[in-house]
PDB file of N, CA and C in Angstrom:
ATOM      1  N   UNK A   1     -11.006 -30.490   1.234  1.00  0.00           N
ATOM      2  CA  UNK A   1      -9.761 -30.618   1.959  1.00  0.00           C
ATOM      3  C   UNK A   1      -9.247 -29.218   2.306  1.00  0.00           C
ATOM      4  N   UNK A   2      -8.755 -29.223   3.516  1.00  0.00           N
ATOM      5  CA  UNK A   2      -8.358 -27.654   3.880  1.00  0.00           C
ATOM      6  C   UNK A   2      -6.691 -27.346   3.298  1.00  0.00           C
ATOM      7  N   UNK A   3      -6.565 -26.536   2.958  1.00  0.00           N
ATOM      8  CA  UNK A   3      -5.334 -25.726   2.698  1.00  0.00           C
ATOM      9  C   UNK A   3      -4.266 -25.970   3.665  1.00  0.00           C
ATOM     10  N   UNK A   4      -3.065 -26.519   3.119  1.00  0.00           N
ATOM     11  CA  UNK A   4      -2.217 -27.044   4.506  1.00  0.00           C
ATOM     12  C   UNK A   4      -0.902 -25.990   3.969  1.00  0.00           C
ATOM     13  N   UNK A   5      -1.218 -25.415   3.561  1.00  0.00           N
ATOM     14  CA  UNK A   5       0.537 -23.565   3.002  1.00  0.00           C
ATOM     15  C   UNK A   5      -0.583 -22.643   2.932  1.00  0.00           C
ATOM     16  N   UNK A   6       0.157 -22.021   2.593  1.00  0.00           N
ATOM     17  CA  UNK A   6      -0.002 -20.530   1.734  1.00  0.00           C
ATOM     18  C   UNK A   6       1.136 -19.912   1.511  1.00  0.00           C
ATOM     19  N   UNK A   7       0.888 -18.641   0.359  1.00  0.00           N
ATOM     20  CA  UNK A   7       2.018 -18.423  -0.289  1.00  0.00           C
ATOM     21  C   UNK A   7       2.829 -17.398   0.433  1.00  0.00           C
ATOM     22  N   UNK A   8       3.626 -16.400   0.373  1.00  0.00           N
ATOM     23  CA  UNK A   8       4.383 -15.852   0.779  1.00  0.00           C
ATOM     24  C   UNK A   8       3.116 -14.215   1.460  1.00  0.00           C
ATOM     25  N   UNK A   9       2.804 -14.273  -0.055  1.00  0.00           N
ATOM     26  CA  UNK A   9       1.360 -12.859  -0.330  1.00  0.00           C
ATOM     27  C   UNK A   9       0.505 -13.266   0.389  1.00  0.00           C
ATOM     28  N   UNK A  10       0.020 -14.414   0.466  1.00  0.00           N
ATOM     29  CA  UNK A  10      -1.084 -14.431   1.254  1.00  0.00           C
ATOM     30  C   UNK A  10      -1.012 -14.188   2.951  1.00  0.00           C
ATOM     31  N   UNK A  11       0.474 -14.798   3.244  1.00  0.00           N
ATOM     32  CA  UNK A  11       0.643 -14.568   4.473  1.00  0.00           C
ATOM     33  C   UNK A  11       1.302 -12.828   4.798  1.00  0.00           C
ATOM     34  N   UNK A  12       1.857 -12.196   4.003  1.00  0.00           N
ATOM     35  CA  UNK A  12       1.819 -10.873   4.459  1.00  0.00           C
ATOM     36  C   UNK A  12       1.022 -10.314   4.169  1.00  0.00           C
ATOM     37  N   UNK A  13      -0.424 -10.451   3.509  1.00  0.00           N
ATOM     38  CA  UNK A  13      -1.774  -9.839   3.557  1.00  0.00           C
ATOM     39  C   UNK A  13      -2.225 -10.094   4.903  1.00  0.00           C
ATOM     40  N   UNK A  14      -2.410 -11.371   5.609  1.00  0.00           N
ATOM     41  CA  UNK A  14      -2.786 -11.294   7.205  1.00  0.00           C
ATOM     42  C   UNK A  14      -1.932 -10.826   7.963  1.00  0.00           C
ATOM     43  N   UNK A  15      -0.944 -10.530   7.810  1.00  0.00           N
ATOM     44  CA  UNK A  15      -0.401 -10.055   8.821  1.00  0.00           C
ATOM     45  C   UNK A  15      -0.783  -7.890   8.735  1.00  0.00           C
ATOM     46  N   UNK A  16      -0.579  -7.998   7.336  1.00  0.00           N
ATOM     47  CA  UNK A  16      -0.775  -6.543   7.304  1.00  0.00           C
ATOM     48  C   UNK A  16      -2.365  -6.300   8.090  1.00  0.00           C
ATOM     49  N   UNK A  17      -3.177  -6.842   7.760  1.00  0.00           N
ATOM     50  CA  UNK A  17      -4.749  -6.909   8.127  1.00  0.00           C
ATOM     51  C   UNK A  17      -4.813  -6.860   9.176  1.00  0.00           C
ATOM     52  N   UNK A  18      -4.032  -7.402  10.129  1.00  0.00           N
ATOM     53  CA  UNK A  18      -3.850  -7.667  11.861  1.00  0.00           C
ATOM     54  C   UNK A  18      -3.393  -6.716  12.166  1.00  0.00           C
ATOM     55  N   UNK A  19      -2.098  -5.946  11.551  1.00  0.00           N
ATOM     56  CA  UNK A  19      -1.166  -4.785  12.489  1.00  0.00           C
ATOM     57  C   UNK A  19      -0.973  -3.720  11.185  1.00  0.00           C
ATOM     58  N   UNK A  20      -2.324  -2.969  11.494  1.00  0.00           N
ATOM     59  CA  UNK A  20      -1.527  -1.962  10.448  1.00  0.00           C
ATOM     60  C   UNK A  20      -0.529  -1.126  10.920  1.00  0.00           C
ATOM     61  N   UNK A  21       0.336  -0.879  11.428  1.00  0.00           N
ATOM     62  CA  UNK A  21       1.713  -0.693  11.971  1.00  0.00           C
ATOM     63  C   UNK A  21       2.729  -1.148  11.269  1.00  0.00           C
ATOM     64  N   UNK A  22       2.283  -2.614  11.233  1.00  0.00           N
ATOM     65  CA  UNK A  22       3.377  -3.283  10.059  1.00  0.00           C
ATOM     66  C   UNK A  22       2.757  -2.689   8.639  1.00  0.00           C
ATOM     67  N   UNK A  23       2.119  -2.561   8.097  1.00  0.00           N
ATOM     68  CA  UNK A  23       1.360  -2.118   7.047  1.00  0.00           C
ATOM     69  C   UNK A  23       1.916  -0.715   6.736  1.00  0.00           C
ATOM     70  N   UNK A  24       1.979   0.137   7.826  1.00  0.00           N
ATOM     71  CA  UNK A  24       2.760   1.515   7.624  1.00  0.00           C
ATOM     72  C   UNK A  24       4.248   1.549   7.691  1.00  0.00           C
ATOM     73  N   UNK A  25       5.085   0.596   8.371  1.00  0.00           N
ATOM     74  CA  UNK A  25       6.197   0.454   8.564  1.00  0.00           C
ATOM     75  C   UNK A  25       6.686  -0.004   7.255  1.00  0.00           C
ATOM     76  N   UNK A  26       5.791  -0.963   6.459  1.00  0.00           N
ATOM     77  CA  UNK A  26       6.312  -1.438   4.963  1.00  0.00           C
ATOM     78  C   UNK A  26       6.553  -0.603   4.012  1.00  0.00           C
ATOM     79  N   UNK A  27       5.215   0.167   4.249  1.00  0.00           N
ATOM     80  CA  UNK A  27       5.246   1.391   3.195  1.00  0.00           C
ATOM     81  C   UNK A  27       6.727   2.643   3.541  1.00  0.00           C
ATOM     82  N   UNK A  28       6.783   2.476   4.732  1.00  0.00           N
ATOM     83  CA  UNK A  28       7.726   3.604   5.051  1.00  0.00           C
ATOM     84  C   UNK A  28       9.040   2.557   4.519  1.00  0.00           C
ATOM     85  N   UNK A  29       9.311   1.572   4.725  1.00  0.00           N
ATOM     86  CA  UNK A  29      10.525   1.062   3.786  1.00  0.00           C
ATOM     87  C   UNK A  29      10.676   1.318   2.521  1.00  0.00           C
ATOM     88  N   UNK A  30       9.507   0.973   1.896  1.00  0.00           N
ATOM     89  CA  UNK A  30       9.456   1.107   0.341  1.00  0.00           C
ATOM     90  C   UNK A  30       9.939   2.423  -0.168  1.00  0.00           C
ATOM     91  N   UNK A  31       8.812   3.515   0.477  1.00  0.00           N
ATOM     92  CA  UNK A  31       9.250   4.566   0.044  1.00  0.00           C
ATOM     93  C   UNK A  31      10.926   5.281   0.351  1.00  0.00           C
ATOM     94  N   UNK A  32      11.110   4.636   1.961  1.00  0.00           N
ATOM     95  CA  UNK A  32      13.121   5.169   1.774  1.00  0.00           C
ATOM     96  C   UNK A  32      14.016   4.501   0.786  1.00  0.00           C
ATOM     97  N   UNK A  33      13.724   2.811   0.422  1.00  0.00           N
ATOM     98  CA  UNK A  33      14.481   2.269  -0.553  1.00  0.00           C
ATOM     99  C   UNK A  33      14.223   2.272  -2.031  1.00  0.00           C
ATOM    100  N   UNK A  34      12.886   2.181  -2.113  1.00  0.00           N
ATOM    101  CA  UNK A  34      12.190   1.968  -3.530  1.00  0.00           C
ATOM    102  C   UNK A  34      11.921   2.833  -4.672  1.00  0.00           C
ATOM    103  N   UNK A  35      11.521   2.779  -5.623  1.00  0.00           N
ATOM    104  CA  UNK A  35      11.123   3.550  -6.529  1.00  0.00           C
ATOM    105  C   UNK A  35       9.732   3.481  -6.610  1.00  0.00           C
ATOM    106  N   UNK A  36       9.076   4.214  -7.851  1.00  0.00           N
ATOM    107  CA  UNK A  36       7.674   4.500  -7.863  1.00  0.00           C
ATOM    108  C   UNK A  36       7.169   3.124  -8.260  1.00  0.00           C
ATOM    109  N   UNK A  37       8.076   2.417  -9.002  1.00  0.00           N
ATOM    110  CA  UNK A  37       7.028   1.129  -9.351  1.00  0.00           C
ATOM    111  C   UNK A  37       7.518  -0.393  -8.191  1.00  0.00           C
ATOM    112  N   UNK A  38       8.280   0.120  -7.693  1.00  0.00           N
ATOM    113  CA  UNK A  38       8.192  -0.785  -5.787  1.00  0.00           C
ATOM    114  C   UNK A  38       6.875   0.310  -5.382  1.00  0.00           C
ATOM    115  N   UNK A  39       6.837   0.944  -4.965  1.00  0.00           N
ATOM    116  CA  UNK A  39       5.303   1.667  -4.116  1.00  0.00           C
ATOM    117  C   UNK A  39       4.475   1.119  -5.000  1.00  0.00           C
ATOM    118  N   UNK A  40       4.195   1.214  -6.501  1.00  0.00           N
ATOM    119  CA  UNK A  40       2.921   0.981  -6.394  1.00  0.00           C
ATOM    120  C   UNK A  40       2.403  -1.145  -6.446  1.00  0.00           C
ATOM    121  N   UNK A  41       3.555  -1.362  -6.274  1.00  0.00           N
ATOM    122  CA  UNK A  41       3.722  -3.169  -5.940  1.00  0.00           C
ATOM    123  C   UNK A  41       2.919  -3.144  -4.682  1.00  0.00           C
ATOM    124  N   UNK A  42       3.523  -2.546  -3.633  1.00  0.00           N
ATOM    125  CA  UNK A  42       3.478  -2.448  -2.256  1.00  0.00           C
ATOM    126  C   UNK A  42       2.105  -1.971  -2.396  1.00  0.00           C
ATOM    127  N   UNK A  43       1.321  -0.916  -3.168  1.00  0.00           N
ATOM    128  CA  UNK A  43      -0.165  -0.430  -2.615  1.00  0.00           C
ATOM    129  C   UNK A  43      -0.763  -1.169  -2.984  1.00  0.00           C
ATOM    130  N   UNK A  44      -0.429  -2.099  -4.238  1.00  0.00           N
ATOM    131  CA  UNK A  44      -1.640  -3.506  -4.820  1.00  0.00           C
ATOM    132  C   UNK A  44      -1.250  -4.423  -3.572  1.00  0.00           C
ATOM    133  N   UNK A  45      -0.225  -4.360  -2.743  1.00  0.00           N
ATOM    134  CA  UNK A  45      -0.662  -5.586  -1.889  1.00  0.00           C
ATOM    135  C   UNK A  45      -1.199  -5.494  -1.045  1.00  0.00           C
ATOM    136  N   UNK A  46      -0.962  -4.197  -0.114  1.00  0.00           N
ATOM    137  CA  UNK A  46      -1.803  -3.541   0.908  1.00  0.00           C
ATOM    138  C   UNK A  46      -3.338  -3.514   0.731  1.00  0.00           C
ATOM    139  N   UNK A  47      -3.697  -2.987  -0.733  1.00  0.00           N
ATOM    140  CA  UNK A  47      -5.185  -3.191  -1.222  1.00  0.00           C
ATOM    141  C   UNK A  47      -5.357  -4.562  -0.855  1.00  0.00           C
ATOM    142  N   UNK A  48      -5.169  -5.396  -0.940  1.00  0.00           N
ATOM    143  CA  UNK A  48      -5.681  -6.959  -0.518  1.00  0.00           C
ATOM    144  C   UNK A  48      -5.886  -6.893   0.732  1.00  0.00           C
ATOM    145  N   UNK A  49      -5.427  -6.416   1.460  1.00  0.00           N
ATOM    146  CA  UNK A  49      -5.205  -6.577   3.072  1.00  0.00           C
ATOM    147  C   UNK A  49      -6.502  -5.735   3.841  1.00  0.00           C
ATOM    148  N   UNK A  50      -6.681  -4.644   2.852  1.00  0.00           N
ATOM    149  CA  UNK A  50      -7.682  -3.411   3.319  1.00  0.00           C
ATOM    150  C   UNK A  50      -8.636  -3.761   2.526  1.00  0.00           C
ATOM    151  N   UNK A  51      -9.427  -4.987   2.243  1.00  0.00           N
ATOM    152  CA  UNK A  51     -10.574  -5.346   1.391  1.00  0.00           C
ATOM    153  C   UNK A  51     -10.165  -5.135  -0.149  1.00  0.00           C
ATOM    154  N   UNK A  52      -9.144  -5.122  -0.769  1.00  0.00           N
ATOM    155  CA  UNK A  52      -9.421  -5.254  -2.496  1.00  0.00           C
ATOM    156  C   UNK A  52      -9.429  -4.261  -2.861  1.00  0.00           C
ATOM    157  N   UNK A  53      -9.033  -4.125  -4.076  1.00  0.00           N
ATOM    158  CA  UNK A  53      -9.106  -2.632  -4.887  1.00  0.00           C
ATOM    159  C   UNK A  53     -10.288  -2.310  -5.306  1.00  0.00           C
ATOM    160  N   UNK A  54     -11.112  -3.007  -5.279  1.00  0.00           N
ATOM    161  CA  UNK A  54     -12.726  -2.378  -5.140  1.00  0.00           C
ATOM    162  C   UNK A  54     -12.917  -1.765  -3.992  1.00  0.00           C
ATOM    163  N   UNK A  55     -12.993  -2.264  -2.705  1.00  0.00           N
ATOM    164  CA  UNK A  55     -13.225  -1.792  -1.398  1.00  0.00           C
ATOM    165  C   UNK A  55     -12.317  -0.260  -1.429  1.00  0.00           C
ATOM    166  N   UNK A  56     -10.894  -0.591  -1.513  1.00  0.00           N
ATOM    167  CA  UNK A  56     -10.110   0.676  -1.302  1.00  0.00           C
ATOM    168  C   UNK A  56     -10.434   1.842  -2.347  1.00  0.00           C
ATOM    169  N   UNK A  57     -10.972   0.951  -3.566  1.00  0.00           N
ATOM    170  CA  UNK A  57     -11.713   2.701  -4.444  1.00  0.00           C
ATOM    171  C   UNK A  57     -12.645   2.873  -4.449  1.00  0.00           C
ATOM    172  N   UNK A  58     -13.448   2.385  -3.603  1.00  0.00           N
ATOM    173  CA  UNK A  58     -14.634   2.507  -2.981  1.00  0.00           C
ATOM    174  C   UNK A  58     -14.555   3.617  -1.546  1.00  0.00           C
ATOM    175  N   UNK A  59     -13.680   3.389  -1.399  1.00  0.00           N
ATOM    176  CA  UNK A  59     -13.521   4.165   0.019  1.00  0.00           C
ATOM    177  C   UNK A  59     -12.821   5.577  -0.443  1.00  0.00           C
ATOM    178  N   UNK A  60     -11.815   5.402  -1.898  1.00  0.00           N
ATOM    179  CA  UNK A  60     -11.344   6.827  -1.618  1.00  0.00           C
ATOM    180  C   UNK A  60     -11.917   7.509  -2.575  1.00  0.00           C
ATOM    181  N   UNK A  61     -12.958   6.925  -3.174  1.00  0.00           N
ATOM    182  CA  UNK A  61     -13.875   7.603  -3.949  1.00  0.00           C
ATOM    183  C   UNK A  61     -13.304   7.476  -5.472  1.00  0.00           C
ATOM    184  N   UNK A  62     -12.921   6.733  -6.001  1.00  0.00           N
ATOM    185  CA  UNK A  62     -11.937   6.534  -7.039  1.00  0.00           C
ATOM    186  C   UNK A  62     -12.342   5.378  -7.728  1.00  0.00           C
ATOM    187  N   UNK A  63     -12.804   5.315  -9.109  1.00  0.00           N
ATOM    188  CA  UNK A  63     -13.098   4.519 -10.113  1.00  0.00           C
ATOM    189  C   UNK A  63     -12.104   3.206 -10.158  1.00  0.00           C
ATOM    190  N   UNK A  64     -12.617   2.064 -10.336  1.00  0.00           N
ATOM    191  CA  UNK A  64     -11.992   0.672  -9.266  1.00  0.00           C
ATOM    192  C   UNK A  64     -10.842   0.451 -10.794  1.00  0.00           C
ATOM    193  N   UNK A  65     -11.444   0.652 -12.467  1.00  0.00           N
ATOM    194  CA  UNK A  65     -10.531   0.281 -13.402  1.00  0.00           C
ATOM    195  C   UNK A  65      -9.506   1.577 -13.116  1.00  0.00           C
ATOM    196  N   UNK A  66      -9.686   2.503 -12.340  1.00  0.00           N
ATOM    197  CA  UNK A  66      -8.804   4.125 -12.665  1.00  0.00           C
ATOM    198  C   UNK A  66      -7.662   2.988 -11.714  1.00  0.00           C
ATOM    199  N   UNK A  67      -8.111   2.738 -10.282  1.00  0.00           N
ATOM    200  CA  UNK A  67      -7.407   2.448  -9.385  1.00  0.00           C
ATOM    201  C   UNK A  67      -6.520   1.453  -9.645  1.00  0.00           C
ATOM    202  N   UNK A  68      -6.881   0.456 -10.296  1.00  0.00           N
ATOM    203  CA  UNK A  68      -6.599  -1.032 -10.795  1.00  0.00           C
ATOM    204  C   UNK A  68      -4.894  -0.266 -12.222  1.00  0.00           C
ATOM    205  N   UNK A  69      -5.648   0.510 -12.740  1.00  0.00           N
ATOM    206  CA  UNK A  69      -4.453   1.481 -13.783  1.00  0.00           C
ATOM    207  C   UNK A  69      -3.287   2.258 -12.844  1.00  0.00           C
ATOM    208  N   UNK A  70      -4.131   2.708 -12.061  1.00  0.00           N
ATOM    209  CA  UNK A  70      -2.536   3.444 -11.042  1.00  0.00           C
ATOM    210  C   UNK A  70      -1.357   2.619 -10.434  1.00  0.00           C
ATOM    211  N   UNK A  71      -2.225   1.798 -10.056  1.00  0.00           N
ATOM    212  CA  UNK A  71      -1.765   0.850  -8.993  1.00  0.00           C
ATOM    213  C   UNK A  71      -0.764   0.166 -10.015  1.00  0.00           C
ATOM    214  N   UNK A  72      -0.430   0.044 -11.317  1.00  0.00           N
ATOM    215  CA  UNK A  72      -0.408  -1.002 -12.207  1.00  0.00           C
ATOM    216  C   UNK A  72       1.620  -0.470 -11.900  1.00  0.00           C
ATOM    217  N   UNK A  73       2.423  -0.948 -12.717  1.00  0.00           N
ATOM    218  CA  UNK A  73       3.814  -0.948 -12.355  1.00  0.00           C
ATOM    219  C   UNK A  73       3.963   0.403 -13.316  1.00  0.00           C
ATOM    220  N   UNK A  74       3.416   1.195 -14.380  1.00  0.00           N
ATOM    221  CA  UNK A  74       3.268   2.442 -15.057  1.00  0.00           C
ATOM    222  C   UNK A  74       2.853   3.258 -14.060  1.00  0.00           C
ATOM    223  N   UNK A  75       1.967   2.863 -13.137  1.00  0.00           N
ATOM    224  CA  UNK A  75       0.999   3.937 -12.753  1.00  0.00           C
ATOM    225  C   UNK A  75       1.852   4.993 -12.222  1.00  0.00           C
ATOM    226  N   UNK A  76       1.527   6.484 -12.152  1.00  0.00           N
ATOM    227  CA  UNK A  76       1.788   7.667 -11.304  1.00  0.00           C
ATOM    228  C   UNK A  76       0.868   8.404 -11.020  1.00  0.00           C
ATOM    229  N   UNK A  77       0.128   8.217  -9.316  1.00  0.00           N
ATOM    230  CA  UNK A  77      -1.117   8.493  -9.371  1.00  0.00           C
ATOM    231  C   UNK A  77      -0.629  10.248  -8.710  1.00  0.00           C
ATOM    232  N   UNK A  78      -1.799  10.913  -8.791  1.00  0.00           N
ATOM    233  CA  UNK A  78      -1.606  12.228  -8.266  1.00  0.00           C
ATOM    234  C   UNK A  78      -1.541  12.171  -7.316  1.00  0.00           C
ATOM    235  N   UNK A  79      -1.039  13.458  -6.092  1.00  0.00           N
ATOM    236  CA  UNK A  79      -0.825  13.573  -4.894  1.00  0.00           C
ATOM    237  C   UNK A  79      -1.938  13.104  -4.331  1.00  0.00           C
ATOM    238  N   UNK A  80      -3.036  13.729  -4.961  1.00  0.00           N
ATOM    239  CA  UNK A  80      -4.206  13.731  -4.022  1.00  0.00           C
ATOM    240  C   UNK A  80      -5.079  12.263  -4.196  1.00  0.00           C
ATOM    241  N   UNK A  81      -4.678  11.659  -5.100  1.00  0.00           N
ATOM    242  CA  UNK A  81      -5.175   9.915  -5.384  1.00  0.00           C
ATOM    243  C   UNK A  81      -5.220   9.249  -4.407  1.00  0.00           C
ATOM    244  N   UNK A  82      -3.481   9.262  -3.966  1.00  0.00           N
ATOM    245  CA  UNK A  82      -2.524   8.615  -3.339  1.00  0.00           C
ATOM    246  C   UNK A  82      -2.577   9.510  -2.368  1.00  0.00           C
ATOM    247  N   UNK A  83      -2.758  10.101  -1.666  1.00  0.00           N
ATOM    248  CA  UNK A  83      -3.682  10.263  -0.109  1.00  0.00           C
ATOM    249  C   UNK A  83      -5.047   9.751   0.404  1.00  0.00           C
ATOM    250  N   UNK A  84      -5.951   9.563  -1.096  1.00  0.00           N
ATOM    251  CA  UNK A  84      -7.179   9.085  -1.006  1.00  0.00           C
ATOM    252  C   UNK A  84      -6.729   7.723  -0.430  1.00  0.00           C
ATOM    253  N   UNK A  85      -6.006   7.355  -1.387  1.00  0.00           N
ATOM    254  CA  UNK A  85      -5.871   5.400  -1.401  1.00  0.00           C
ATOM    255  C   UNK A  85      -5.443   5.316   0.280  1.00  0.00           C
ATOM    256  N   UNK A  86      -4.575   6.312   0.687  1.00  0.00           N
ATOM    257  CA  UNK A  86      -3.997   5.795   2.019  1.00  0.00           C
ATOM    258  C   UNK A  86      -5.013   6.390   2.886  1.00  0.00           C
ATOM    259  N   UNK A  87      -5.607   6.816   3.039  1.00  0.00           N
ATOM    260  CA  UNK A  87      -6.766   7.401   3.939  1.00  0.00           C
ATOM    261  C   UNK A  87      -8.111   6.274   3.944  1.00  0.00           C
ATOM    262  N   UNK A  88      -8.246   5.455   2.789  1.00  0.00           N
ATOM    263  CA  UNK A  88      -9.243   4.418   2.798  1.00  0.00           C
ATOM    264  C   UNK A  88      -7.849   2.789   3.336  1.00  0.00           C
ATOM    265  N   UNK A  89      -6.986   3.242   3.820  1.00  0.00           N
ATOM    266  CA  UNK A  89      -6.487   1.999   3.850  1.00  0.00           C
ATOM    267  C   UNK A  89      -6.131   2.137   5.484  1.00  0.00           C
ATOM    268  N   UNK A  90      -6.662   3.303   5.997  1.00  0.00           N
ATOM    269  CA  UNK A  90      -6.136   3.988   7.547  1.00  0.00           C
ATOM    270  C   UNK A  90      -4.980   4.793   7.326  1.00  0.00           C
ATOM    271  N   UNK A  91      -4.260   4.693   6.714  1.00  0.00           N
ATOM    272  CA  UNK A  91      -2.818   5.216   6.606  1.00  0.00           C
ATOM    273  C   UNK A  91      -3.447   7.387   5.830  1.00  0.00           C
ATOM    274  N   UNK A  92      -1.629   7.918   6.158  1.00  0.00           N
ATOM    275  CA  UNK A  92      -1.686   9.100   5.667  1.00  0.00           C
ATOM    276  C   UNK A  92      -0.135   9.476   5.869  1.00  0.00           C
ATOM    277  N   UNK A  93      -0.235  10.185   4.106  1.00  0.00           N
ATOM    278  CA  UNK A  93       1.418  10.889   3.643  1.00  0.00           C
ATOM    279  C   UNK A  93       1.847  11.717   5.302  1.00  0.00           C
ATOM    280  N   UNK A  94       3.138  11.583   5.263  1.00  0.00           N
ATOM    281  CA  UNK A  94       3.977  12.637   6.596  1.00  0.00           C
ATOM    282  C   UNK A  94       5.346  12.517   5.973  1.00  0.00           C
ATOM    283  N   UNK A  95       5.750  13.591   6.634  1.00  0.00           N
ATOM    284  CA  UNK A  95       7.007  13.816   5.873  1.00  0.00           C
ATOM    285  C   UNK A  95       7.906  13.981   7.309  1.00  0.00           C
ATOM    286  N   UNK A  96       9.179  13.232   7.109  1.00  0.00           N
ATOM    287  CA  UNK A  96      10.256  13.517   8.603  1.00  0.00           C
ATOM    288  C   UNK A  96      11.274  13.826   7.794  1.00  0.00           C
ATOM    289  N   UNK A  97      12.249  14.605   9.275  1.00  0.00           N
ATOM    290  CA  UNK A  97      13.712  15.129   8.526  1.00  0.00           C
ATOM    291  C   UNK A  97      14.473  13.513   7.916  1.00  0.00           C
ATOM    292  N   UNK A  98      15.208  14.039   7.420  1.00  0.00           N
ATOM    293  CA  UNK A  98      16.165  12.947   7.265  1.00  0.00           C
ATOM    294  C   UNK A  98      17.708  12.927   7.959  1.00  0.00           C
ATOM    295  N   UNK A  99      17.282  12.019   8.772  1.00  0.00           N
ATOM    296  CA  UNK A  99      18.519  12.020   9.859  1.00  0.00           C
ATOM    297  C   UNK A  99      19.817  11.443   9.529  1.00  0.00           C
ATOM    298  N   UNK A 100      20.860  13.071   9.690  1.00  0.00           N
ATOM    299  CA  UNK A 100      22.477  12.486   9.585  1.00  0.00           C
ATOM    300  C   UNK A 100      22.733  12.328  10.636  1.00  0.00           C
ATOM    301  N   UNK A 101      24.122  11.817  10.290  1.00  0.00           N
ATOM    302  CA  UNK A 101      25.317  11.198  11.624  1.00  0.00           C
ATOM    303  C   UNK A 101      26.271  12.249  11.487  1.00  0.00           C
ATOM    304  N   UNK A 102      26.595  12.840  12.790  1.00  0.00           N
ATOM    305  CA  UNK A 102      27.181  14.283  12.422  1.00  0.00           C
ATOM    306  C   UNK A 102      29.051  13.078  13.284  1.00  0.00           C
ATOM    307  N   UNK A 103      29.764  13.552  12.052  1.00  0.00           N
ATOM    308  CA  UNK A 103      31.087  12.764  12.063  1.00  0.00           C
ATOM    309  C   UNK A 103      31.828  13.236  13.343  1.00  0.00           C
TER     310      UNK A 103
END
């Protein structure tokens, strides 16, 4: 019998998979509102979307239990991890001003 839902995750994994735009736009929310353990929520879900945390530590050259530990709600991966992870997911760190409203 075919699947007549899906859950909330499953449907923003296809969508991320379709538009990584939205995929970078999420991450750029997270990181203006969130803390370190919202980002690393947000990179275990993105990993689903970009083939799995095997595939993505496969790609950034990164041991899949190391990745599976960063990713975890403790994790604090190094700068250079966490460029790997986003470079195997298409994505990459940038930094913009932060724009005031001049009164």
């Amino acid at each position: 019998m075919a699947k007549t839902h899906r859950t909330h995750e499953e449907a923003s994994i296809e969508m991320f998979r379709a538009d990584p735009n939205l995929a970078a736009d999420y991450l750029n929310s997270v990181l203006e509102d969130g803390d370190e353990s919202d980002l690393m929520l947000a990179l275990r879900t993105l990993s689903k979307a970009f083939g799995g945390v095997q595939e993505v530590a496969r790609q950034a050259e990164v041991n899949a239990h190391t990745l599976y530990r960063t990713l975890s709600e403790q994790g604090n991966p190094e700068l250079k991890t966490l460029a790997a992870i986003l470079k195997a997911m298409g994505m990459r760190l940038a930094v913009q001003p932060i724009q005031h409203s001049h009164a």
